[in-house]
C-alpha atoms as a PDB file:
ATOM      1  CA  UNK A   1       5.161  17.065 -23.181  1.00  0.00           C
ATOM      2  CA  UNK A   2       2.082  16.043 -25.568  1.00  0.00           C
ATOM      3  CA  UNK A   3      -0.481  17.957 -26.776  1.00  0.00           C
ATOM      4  CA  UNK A   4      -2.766  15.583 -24.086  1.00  0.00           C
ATOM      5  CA  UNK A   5      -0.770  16.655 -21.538  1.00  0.00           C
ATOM      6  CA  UNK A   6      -0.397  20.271 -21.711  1.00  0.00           C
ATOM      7  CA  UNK A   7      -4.317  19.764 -21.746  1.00  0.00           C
ATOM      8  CA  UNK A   8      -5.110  18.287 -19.014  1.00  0.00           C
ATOM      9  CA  UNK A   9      -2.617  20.310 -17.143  1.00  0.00           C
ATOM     10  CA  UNK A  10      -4.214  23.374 -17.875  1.00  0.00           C
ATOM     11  CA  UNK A  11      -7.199  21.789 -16.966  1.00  0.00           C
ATOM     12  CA  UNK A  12      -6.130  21.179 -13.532  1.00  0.00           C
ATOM     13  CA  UNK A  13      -4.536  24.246 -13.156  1.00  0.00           C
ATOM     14  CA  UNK A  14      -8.031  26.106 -14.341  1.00  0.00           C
ATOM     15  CA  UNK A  15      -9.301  23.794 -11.886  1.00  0.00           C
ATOM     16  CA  UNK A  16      -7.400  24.796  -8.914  1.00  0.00           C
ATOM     17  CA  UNK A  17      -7.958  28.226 -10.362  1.00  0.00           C
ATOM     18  CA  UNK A  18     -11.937  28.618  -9.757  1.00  0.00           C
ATOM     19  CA  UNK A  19     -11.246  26.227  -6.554  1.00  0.00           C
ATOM     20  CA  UNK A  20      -8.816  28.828  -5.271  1.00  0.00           C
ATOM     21  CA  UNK A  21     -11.210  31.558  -5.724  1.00  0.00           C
ATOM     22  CA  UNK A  22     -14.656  29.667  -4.601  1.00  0.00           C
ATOM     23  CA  UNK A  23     -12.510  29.103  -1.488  1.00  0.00           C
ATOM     24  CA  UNK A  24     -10.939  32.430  -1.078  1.00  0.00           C
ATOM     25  CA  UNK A  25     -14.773  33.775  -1.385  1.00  0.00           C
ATOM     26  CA  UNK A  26     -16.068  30.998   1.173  1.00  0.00           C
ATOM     27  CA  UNK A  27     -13.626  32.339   3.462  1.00  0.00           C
ATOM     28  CA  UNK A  28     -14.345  35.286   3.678  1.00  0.00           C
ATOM     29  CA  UNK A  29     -17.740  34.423   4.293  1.00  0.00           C
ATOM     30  CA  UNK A  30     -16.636  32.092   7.077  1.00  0.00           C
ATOM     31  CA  UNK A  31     -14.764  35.202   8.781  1.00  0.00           C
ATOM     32  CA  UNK A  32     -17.479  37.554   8.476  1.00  0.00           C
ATOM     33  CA  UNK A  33     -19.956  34.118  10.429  1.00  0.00           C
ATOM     34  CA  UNK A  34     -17.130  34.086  12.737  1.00  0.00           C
ATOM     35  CA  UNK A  35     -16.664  30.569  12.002  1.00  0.00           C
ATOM     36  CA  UNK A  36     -12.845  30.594  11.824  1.00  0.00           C
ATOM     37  CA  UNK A  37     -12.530  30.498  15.521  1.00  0.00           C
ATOM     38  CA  UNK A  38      -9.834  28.440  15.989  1.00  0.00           C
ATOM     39  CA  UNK A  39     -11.362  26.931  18.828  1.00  0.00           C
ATOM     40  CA  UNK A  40     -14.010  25.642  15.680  1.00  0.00           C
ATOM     41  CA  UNK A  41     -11.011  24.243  13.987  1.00  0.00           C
ATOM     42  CA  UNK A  42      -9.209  22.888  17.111  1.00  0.00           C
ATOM     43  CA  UNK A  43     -12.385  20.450  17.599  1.00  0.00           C
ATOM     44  CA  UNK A  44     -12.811  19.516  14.373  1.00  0.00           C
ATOM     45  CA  UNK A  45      -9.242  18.318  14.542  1.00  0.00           C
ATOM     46  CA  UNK A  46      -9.913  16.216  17.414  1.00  0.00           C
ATOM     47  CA  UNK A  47     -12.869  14.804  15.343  1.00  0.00           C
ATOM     48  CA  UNK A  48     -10.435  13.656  12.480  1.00  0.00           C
ATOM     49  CA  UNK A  49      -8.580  11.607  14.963  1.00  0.00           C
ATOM     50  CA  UNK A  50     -11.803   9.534  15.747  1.00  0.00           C
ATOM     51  CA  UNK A  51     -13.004   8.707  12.008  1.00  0.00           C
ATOM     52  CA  UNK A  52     -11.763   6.322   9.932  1.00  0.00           C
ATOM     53  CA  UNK A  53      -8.634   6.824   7.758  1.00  0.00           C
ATOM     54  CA  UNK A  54      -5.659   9.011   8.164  1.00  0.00           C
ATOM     55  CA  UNK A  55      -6.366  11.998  10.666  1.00  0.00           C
ATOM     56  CA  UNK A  56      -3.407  13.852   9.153  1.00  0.00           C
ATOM     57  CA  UNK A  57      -4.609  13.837   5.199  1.00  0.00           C
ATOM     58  CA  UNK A  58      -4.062  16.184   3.213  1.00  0.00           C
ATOM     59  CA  UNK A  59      -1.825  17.877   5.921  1.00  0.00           C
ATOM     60  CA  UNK A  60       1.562  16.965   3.960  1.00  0.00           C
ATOM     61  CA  UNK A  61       1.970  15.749   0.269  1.00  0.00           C
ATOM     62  CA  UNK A  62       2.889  11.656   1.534  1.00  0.00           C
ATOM     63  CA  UNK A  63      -0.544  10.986   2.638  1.00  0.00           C
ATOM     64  CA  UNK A  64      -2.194  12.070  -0.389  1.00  0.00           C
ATOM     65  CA  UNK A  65       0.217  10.617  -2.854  1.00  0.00           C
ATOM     66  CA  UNK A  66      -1.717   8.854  -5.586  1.00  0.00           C
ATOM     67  CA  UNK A  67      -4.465   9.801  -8.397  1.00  0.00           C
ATOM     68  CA  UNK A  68      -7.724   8.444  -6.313  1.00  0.00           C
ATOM     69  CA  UNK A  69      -9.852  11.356  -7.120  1.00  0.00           C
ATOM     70  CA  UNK A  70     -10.003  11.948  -2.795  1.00  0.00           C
ATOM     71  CA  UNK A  71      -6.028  12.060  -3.198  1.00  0.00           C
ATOM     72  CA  UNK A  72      -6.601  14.963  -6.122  1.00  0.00           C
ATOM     73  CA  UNK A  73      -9.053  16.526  -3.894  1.00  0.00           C
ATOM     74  CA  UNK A  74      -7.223  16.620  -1.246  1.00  0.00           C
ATOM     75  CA  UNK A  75      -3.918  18.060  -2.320  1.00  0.00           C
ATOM     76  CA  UNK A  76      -5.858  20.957  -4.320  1.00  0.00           C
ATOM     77  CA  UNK A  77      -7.596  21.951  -1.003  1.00  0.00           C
ATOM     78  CA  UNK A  78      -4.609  22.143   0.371  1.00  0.00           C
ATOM     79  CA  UNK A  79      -2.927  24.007  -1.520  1.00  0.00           C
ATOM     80  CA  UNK A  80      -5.571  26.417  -1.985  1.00  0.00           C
ATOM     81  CA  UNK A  81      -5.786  26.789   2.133  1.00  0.00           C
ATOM     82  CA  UNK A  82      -2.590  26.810   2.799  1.00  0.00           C
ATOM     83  CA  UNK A  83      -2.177  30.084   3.513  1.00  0.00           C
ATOM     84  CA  UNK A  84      -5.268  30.821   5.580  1.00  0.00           C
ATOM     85  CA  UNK A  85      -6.391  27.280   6.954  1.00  0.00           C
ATOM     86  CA  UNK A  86      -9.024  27.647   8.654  1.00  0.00           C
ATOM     87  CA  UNK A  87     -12.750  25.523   9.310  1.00  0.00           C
ATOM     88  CA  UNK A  88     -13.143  24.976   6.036  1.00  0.00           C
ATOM     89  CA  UNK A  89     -10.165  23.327   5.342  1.00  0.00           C
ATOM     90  CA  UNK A  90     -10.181  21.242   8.338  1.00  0.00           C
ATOM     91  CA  UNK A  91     -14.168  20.256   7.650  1.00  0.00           C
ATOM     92  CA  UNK A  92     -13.257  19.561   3.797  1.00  0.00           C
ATOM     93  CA  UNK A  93      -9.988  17.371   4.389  1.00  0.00           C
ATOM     94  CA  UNK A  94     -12.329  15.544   7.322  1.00  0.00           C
ATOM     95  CA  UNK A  95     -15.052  14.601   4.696  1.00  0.00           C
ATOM     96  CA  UNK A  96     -12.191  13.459   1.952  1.00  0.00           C
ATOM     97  CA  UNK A  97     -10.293  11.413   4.689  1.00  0.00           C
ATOM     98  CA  UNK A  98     -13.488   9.479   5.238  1.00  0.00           C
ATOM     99  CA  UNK A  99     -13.819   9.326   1.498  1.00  0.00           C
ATOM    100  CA  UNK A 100     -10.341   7.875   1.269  1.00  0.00           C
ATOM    101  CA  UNK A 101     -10.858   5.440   4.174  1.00  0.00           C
ATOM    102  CA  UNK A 102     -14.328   3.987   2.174  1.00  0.00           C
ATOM    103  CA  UNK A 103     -12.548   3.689  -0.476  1.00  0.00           C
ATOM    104  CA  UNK A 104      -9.970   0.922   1.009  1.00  0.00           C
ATOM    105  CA  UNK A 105     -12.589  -0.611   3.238  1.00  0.00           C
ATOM    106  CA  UNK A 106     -15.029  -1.145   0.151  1.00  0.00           C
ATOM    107  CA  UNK A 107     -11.664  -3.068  -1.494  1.00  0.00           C
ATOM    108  CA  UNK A 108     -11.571  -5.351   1.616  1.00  0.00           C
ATOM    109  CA  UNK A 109      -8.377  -3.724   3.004  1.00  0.00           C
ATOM    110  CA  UNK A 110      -9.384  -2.855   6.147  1.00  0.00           C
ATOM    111  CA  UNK A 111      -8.296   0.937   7.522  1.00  0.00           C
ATOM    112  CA  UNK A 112      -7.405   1.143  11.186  1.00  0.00           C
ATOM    113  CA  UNK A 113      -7.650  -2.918  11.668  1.00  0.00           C
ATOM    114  CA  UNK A 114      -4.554  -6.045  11.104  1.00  0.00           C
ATOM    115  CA  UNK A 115      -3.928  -6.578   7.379  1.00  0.00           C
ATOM    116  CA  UNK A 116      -2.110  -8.917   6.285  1.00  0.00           C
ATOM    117  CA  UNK A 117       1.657  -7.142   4.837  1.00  0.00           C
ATOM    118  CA  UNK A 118       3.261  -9.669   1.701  1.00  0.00           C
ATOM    119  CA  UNK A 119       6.758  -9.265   0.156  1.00  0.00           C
ATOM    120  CA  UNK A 120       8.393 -10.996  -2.910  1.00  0.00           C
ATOM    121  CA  UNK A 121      11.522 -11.032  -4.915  1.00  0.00           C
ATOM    122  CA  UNK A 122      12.987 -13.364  -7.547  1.00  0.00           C
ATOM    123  CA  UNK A 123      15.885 -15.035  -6.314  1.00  0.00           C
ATOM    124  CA  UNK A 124      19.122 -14.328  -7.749  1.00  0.00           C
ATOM    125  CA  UNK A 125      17.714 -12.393 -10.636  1.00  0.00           C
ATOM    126  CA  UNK A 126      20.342  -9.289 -10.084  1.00  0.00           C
ATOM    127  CA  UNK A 127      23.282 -11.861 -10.897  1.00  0.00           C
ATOM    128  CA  UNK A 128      21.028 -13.629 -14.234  1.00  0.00           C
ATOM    129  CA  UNK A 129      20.340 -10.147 -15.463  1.00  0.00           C
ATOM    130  CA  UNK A 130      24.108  -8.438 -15.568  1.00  0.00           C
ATOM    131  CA  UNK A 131      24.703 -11.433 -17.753  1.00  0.00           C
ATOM    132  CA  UNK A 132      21.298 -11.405 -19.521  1.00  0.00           C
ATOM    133  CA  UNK A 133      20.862  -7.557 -20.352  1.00  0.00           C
ATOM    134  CA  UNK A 134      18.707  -5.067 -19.866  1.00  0.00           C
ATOM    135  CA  UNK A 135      16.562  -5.836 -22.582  1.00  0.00           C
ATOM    136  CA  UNK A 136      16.290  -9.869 -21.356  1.00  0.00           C
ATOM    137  CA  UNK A 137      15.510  -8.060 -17.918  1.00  0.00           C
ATOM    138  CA  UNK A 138      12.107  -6.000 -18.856  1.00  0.00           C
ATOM    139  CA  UNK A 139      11.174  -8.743 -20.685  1.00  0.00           C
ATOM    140  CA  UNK A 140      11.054 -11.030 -17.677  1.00  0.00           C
ATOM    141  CA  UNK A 141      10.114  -8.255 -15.208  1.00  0.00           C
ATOM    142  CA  UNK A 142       6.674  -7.952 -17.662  1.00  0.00           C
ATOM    143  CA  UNK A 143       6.121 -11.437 -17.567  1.00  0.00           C
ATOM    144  CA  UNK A 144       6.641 -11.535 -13.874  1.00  0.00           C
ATOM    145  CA  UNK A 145       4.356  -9.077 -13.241  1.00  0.00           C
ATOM    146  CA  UNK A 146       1.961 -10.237 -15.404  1.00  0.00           C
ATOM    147  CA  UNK A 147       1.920 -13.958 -13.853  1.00  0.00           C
ATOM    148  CA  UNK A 148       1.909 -12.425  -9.916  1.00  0.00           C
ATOM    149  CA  UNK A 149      -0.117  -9.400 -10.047  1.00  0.00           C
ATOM    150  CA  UNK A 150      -3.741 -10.668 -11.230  1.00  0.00           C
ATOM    151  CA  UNK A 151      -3.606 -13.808  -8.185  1.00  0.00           C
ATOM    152  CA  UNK A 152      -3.240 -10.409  -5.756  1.00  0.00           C
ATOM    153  CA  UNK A 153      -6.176  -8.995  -6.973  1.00  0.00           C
ATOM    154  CA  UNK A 154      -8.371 -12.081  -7.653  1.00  0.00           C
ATOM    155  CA  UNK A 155      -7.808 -13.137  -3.733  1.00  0.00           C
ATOM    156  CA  UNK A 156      -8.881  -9.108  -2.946  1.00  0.00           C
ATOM    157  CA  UNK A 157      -5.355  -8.254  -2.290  1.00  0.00           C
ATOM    158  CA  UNK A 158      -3.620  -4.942  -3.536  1.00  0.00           C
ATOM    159  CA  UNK A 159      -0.027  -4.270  -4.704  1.00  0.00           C
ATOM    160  CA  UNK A 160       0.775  -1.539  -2.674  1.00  0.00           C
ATOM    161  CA  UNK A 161       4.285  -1.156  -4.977  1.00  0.00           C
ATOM    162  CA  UNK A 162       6.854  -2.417  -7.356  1.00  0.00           C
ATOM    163  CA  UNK A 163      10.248  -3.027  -6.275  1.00  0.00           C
ATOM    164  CA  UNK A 164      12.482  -3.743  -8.901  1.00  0.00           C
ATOM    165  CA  UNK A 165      11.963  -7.795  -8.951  1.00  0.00           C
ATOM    166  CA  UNK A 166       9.865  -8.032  -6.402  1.00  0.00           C
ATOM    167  CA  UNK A 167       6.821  -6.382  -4.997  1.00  0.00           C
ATOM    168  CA  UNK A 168       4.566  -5.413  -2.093  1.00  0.00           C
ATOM    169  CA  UNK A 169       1.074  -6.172  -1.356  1.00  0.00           C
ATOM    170  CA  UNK A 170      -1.654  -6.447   1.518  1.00  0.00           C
ATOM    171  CA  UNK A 171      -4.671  -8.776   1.750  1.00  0.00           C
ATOM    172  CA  UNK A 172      -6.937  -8.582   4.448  1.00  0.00           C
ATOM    173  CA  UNK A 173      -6.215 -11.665   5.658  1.00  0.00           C
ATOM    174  CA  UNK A 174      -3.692 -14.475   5.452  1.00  0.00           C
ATOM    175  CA  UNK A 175      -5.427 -17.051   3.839  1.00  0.00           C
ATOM    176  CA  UNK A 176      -6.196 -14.719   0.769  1.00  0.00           C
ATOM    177  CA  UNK A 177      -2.649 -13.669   1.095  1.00  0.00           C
ATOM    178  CA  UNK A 178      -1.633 -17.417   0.846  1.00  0.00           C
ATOM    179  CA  UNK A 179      -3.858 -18.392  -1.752  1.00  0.00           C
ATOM    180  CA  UNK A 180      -2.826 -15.434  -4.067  1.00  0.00           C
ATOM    181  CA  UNK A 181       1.026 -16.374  -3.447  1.00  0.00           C
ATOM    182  CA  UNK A 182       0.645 -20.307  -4.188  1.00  0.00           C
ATOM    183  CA  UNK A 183      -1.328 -19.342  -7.531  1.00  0.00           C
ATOM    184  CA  UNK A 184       1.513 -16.787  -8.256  1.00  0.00           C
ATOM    185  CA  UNK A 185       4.007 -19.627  -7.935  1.00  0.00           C
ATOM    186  CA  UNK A 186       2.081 -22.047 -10.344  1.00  0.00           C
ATOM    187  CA  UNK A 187       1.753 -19.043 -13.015  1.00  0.00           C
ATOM    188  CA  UNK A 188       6.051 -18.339 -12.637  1.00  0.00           C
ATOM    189  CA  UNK A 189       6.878 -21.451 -12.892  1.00  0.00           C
ATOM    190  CA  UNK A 190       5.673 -21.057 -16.637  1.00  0.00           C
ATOM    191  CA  UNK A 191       8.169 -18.105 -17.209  1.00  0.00           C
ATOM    192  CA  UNK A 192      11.105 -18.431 -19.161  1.00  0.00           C
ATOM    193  CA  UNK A 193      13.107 -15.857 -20.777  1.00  0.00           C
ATOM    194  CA  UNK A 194      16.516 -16.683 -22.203  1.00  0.00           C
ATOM    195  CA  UNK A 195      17.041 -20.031 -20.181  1.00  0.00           C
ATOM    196  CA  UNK A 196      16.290 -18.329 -16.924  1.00  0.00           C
ATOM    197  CA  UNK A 197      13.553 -19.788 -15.265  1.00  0.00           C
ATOM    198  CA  UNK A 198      12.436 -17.186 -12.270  1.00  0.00           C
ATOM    199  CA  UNK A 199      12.391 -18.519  -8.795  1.00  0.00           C
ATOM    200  CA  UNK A 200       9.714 -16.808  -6.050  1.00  0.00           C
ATOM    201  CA  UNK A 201      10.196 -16.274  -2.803  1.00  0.00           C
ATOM    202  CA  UNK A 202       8.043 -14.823  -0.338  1.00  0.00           C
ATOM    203  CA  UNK A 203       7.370 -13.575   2.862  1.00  0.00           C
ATOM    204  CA  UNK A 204       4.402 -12.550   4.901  1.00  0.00           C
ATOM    205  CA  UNK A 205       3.438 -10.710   8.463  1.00  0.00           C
ATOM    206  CA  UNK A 206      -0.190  -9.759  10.079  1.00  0.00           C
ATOM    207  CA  UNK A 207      -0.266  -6.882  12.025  1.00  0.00           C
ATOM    208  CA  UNK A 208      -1.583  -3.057  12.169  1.00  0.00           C
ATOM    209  CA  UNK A 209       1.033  -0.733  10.099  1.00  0.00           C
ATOM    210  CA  UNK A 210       0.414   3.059   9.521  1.00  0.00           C
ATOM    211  CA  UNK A 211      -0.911   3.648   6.003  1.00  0.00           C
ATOM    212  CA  UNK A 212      -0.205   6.840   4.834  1.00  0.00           C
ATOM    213  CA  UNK A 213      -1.072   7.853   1.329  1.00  0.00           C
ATOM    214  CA  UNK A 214      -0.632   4.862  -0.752  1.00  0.00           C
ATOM    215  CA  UNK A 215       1.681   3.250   0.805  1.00  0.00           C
ATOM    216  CA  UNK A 216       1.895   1.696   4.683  1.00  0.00           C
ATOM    217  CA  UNK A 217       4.808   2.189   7.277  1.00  0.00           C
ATOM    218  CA  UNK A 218       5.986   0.876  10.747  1.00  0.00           C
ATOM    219  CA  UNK A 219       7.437  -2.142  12.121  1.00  0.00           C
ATOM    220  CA  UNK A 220       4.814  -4.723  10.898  1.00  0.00           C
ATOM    221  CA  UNK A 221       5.872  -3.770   8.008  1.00  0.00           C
ATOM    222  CA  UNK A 222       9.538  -4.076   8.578  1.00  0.00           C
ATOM    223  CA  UNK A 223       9.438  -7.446   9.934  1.00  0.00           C
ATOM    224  CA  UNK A 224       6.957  -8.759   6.671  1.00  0.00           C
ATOM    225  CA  UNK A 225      10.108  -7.537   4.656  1.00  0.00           C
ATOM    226  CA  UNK A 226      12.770  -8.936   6.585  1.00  0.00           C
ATOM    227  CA  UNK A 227      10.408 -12.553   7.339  1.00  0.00           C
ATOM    228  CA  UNK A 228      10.635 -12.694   2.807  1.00  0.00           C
ATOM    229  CA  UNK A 229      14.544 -11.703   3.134  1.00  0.00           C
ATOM    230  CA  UNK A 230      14.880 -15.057   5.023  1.00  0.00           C
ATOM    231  CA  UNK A 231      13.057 -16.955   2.675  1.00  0.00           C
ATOM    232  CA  UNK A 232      14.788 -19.511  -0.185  1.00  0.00           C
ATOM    233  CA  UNK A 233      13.859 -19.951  -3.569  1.00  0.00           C
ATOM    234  CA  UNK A 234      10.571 -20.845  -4.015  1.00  0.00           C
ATOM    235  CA  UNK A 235       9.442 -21.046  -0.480  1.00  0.00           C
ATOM    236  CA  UNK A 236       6.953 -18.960   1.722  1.00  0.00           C
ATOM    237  CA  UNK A 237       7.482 -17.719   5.233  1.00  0.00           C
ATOM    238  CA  UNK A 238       5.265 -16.851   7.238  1.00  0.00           C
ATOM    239  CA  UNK A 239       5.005 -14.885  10.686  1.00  0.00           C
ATOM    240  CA  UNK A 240       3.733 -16.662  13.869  1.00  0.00           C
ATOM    241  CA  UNK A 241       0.576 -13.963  13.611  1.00  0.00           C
ATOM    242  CA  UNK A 242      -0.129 -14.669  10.405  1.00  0.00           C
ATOM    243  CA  UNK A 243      -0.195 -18.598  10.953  1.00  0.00           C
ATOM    244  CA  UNK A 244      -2.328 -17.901  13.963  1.00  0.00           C
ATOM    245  CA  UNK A 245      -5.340 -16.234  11.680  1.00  0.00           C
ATOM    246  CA  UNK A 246      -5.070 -19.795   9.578  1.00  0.00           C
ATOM    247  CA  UNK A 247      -7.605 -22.549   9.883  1.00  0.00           C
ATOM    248  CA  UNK A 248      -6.104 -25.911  10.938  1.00  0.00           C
ATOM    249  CA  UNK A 249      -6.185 -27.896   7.793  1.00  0.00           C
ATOM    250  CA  UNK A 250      -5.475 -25.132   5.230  1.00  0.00           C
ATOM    251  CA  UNK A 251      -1.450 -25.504   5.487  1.00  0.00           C
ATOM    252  CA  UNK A 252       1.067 -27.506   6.793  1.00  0.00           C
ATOM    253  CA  UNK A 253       4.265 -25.405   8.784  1.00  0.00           C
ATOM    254  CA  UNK A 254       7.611 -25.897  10.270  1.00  0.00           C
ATOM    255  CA  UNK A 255       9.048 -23.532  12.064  1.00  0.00           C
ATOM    256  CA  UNK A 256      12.099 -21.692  11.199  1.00  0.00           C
ATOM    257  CA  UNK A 257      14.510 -22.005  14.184  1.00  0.00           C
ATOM    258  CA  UNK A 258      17.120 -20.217  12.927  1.00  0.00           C
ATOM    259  CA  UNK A 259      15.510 -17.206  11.846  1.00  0.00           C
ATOM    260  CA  UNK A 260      17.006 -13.943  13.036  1.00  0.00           C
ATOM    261  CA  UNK A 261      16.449 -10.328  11.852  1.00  0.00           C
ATOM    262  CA  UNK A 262      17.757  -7.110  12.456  1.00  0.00           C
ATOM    263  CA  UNK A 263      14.502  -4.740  13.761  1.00  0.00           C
ATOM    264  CA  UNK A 264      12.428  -8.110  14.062  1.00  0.00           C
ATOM    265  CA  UNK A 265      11.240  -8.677  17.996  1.00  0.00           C
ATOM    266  CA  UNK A 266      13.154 -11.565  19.080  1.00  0.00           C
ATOM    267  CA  UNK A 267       9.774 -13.284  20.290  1.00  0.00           C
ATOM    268  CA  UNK A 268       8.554 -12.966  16.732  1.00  0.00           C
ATOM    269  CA  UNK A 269       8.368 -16.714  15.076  1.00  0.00           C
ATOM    270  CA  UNK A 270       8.577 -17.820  11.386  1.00  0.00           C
ATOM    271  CA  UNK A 271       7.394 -20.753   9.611  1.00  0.00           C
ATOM    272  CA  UNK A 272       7.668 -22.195   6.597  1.00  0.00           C
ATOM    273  CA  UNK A 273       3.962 -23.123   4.912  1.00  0.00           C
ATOM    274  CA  UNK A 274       3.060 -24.963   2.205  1.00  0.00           C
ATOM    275  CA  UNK A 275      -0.725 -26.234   0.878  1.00  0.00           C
ATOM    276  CA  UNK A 276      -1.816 -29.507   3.205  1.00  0.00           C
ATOM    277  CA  UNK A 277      -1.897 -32.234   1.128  1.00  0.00           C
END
């Protein structure tokens, strides 16, 4: 560990520190005000549920995973009321889970509303790299990221993660979703690292998936995955929600007859899109 490091790790740990003990103090205080009542804390739970963001944050270590200062709030809180949770804790992670849910809405990723859920991977980069090398395969993985990632945020989209050699993201809506993928395309078809010329593929789903943390969960998410799985090289797929947020004009589809996924809902429909002409 650096010298940096072990610095700003006692830092935080100081920090915690005089947070444990402000808390500790505040309790006390709370007790002695008879504002621990859990009947208190039982409504101000119910309250959580109705604001925006994630009524459970700060309640396990997934839904504040990530270094957004309300994340590092949150799981110091915690951790300092964990052993005697009480009104406080409950009115402090209310405030941050608010905090947290501005935070996303400000970005134009809506909290509690559809989003639109994007997957991509480079098509049959796993069988190019074992013959390439590991070195050949950072190198392209850097260039890859560095000709999809920027279109995600200049159409107010987010990478929500990295996987391997391909990635997730969410936009609010489909067309910015669209527009960042067919810039992404334009900016990897420049790529080339020894002969291998990287092919995209894409898929993408509307709905309303659980976001926890950093990161979002449930079926809409799922079937965005598996919708990109079904995809060839170079071509976008695209959810029957999804196509239904589009303006007539914007794209031209065809529907994907064929398509069939394990967890998808049979009535769920795919097309293939491309930019009207």
């Amino acid at each position: 560990m650096s010298e940096t490091e072990e610095m700003a790790e006692e830092h935080e740990s100081d920090s915690e520190s005089k947070l444990s003990q402000e808390i500790e103090q505040i309790t006390e205080e709370q007790r002695a005000l008879g504002v621990a009542d859990p009947r208190l804390v039982a409504v101000t739970k119910v309250l959580r549920r109705l604001l925006p963001g994630d009524a459970h944050f700060g309640d396990d270590p997934l839904s504040t995973a990530g270094d957004k200062q309300s994340q590092i709030l949150a799981r110091r809180l915690a951790r300092a009321t964990a052993e005697d949770p009480g009104l406080l804790r409950e009115a402090g992670l209310t405030a941050l889970q608010v905090w947290d849910a501005m935070g996303h809405t400000l970005g134009r990723i809506p909290v509690k509303a559809d989003i639109t859920i994007v997957f991509t991977d480079l098509v049959k980069f796993s069988d190019w790299s074992l013959k390439a090398g590991d070195e050949a395969a950072v190198e392209l993985l850097r260039e890859v990221s560095a000709a999809i990632e920027p279109p995600v945020v200049l159409h107010a989209g987010k990478v929500v993660k990295r996987l391997g050699d391909g990635m997730m993201a969410v936009f609010a809506s489909p067309a910015d979703a669209l527009g960042a993928l067919a810039d992404a395309q334009e900016r990897i078809a420049k790529v080339n690292v020894a002969g291998y010329t990287p092919e995209l593929r894409a898929g993408l789903h509307t709905g309303r998936p659980e976001r926890v943390g950093n990161d979002y969960f449930g079926i809409d998410v799922n079937i965005a995955a598996r919708v990109a799985e079904a995809a060839h090289a170079g071509e976008i797929l695209i959810s029957d929600s999804a196509l239904a947020e589009l303006e007539r004009g914007q794209y031209e589809a065809k529907r994907k007859r064929l398509f069939r996924a394990k967890g998808v809902p049979p009535e769920v429909k795919v097309y293939a899109v491309t930019p009207a002409a």
